[in-house]
Protein backbone atom coordinates (compact mmCIF):
# COMPACT_ATOMS: atom_id res chain seq x y z
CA UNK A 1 112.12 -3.96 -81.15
CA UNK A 2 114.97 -2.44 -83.05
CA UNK A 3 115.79 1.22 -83.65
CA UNK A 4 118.33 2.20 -86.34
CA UNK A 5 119.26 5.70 -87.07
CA UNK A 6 119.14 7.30 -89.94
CA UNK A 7 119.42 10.94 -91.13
CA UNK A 8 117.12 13.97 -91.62
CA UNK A 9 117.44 13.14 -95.04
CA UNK A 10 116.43 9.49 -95.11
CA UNK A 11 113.61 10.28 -93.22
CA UNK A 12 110.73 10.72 -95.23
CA UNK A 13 108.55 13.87 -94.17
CA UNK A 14 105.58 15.79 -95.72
CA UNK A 15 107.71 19.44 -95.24
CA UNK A 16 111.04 20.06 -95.28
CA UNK A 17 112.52 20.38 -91.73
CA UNK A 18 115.34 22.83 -90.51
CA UNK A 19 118.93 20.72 -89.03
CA UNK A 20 118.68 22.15 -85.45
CA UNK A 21 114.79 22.47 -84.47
CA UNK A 22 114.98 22.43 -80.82
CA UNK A 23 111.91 23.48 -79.38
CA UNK A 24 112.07 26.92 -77.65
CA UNK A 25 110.05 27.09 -74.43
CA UNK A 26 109.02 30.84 -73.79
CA UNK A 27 105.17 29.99 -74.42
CA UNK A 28 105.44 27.29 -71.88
CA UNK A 29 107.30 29.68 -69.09
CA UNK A 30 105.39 32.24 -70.09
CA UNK A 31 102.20 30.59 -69.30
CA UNK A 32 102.63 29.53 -66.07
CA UNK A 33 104.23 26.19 -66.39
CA UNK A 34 107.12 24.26 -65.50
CA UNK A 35 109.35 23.94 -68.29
CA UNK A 36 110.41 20.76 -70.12
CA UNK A 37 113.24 18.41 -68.71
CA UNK A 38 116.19 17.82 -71.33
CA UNK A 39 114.81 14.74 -73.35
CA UNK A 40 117.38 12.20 -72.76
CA UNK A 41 116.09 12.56 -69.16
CA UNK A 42 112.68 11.76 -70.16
CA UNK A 43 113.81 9.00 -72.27
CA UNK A 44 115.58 7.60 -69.36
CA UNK A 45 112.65 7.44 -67.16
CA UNK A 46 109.85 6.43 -69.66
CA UNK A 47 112.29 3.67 -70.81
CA UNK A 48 112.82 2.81 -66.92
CA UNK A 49 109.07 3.08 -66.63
CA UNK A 50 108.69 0.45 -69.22
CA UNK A 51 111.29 -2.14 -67.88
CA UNK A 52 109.00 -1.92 -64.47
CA UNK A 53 106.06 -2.70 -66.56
CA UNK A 54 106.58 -5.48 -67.99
């Protein structure tokens, strides 16, 4: 599989978007839970995860 970037722009979505969304993570503290690793660190173990897989 091949991934290619492309922009917010040629993305096509049902509702515009803002440029910086990053999710904010006061509901999830708030409630009681353990808040969410930086994403390139989940990417790096689901994609590890994977390579053991298969």
């Amino acid at each position: 599989m091949k991934v290619e970037s492309c922009t917010t722009e040629e993305f096509p979505r049902p509702a515009p978007r803002p440029r910086n969304s990053a999710m904010e993570h006061a509901a999830i503290r708030a409630n009681g839970f353990e808040d969410l690793r930086p994403w390139r660190e989940g990417l790096k173990a689901f994609l590890k995860e994977l390579g053991e897989s298969q």
